[in-house]
C-alpha atoms as a PDB file:
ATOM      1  CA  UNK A   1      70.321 156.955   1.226  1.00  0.00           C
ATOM      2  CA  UNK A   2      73.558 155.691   0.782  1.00  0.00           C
ATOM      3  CA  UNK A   3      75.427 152.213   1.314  1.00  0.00           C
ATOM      4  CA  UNK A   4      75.412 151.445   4.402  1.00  0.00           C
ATOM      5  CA  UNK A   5      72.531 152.947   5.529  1.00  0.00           C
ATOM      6  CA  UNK A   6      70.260 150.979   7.931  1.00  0.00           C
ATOM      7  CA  UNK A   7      66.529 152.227   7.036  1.00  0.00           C
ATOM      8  CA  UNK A   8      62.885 150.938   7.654  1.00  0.00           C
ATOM      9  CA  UNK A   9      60.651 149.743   4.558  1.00  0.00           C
ATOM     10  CA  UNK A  10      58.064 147.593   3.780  1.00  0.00           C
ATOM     11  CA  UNK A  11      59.859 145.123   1.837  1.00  0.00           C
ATOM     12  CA  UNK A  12      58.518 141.899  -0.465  1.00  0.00           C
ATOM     13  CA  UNK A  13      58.289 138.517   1.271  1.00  0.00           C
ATOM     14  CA  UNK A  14      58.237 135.061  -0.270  1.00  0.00           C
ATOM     15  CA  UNK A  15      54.643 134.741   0.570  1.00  0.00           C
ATOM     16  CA  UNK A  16      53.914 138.041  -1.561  1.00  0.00           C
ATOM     17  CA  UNK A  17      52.639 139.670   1.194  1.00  0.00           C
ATOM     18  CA  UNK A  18      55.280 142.826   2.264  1.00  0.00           C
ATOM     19  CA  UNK A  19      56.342 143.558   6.017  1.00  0.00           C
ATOM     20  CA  UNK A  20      57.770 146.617   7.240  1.00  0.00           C
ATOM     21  CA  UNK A  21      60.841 145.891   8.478  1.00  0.00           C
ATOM     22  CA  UNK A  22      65.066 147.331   8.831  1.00  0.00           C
ATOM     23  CA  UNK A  23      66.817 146.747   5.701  1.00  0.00           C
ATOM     24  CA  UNK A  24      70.970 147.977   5.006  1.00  0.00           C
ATOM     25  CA  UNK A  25      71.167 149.750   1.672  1.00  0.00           C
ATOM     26  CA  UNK A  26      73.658 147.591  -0.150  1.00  0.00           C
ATOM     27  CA  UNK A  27      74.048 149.438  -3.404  1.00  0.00           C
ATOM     28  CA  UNK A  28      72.376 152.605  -5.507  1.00  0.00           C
ATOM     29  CA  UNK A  29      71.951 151.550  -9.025  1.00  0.00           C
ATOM     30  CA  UNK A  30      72.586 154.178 -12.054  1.00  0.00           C
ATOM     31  CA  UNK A  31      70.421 156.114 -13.664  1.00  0.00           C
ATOM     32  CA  UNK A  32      67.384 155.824 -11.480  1.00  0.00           C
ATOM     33  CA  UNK A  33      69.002 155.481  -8.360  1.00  0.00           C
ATOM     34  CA  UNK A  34      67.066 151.996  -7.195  1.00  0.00           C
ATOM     35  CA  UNK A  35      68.421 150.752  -4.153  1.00  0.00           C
ATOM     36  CA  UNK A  36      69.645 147.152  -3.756  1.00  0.00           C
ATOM     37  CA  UNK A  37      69.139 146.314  -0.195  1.00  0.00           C
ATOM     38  CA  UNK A  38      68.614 143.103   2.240  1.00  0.00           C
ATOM     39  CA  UNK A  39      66.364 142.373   5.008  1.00  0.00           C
ATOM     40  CA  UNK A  40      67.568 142.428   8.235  1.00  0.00           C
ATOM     41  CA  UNK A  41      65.711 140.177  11.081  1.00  0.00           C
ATOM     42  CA  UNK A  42      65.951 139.644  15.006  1.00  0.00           C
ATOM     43  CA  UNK A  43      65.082 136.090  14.091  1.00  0.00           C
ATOM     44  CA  UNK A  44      68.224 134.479  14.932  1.00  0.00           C
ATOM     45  CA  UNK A  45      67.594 131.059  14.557  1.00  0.00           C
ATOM     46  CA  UNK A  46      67.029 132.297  10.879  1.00  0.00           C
ATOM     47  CA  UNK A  47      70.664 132.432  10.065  1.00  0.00           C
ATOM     48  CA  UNK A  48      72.924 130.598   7.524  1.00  0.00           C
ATOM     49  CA  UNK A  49      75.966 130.154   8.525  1.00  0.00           C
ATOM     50  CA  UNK A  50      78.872 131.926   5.821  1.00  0.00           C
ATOM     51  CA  UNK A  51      75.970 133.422   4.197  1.00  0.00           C
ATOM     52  CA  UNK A  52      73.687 135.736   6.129  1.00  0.00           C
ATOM     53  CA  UNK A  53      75.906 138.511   8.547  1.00  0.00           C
ATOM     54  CA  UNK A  54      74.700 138.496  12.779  1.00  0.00           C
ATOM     55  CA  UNK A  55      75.418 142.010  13.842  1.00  0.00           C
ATOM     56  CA  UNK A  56      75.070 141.429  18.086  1.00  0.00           C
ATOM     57  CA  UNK A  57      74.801 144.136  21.004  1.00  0.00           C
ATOM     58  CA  UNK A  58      78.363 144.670  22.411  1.00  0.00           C
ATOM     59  CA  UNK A  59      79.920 144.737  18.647  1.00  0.00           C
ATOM     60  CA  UNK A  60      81.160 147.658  17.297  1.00  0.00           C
ATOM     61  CA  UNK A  61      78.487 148.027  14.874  1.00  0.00           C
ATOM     62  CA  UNK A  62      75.945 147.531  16.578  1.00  0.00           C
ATOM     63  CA  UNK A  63      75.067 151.489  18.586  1.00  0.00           C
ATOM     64  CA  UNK A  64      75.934 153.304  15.298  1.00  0.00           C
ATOM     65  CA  UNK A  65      73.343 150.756  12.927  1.00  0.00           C
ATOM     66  CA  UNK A  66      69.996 151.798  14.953  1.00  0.00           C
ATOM     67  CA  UNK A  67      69.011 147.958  15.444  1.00  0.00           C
ATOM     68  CA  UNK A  68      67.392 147.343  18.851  1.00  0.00           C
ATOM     69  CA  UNK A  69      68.231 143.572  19.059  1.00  0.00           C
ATOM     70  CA  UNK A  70      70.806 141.049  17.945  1.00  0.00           C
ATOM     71  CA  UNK A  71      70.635 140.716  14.506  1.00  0.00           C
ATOM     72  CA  UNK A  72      70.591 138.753  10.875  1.00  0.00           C
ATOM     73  CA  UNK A  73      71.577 140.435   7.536  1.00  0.00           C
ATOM     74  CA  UNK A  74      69.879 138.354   4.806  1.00  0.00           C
ATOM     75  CA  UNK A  75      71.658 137.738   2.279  1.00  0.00           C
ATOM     76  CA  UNK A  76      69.192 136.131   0.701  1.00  0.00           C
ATOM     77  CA  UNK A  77      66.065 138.302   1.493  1.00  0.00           C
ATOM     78  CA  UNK A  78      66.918 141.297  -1.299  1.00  0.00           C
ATOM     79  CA  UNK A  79      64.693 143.218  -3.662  1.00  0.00           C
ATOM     80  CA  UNK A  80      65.282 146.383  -5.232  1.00  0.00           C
ATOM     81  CA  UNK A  81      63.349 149.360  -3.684  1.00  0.00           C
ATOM     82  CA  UNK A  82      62.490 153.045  -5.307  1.00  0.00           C
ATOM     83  CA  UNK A  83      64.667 155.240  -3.468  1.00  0.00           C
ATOM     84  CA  UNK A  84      61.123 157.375  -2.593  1.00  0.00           C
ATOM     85  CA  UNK A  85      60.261 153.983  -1.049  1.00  0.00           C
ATOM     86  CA  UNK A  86      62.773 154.169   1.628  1.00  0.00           C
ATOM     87  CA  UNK A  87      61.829 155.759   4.793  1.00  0.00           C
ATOM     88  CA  UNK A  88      65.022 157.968   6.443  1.00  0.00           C
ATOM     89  CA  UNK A  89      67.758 156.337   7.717  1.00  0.00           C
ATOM     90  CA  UNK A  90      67.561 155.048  11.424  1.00  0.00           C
ATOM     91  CA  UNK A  91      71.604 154.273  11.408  1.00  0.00           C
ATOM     92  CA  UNK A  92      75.009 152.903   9.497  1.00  0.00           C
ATOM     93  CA  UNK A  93      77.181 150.129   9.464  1.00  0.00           C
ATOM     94  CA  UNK A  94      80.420 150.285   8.931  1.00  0.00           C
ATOM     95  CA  UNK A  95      82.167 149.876   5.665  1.00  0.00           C
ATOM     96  CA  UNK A  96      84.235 146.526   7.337  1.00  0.00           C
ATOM     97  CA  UNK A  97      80.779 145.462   7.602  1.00  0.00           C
ATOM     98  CA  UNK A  98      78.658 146.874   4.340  1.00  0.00           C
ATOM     99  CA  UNK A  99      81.947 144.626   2.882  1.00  0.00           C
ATOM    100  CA  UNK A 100      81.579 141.627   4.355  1.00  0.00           C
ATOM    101  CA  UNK A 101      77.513 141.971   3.236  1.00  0.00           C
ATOM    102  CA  UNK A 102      78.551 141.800  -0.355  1.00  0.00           C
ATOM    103  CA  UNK A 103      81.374 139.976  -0.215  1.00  0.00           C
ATOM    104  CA  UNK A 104      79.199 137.182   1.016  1.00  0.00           C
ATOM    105  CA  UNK A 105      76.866 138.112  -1.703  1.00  0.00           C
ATOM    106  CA  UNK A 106      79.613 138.027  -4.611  1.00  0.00           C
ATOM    107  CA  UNK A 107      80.660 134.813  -3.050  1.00  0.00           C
ATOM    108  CA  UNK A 108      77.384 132.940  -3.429  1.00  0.00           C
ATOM    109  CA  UNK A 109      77.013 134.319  -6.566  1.00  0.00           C
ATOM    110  CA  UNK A 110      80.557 133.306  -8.112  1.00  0.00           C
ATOM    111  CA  UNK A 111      79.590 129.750  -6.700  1.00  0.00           C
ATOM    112  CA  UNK A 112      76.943 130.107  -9.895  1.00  0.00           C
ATOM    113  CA  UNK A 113      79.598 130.717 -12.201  1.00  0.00           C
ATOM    114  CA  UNK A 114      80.572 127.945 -14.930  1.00  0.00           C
END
């Protein structure tokens, strides 16, 4: 697994319970090799505009990531995974797009900064 990778896991939600669902591999942390990664959902009334990332059929992205439907990156469904956690990799993003996803990120986050 490597950024940009679009894989399948079962993946924490905020009820506790997990869900198997696709997640993009954001970042492999060192030493260990964790993987940062963020849901991805067909839910698309679920998105937050200048936040979360719609990946759509048609777009150039879209064939090469795997996903069967229009899309949402979450930017704000992420958890850190095991890398033995991860099932194999069903497709890849660009790295346009794996740069927009954490630019959007880094963005939120500098919004924290004081």
């Amino acid at each position: 697994m490597t950024p940009g990778d679009i894989a399948i896991s079962a993946i924490p939600q905020a009820d506790g319970k997990t869900k198997l669902r696709p997640l993009a591999v954001l970042s492999e942390f060192p030493r260990h090799g964790d993987l940062l990664v963020c849901g991805i959902t067909s839910q698309m009334w679920n998105f937050t505009e200048g936040f979360d990332v719609p990946l759509r059929k048609g777009e150039p992205d879209f064939e090469k990531s795997g996903l069967k439907r229009d899309s949402i990156f979450r930017m704000g469904h992420l958890t850190v995974l095991a890398r033995n956690k991860v099932s194999g990799s069903i497709g890849k993003i660009s790295d346009e797009l794996l740069n927009k996803l954490i630019a959007n990120l880094m963005s939120h986050l500098a919004k924290s900064l004081r």
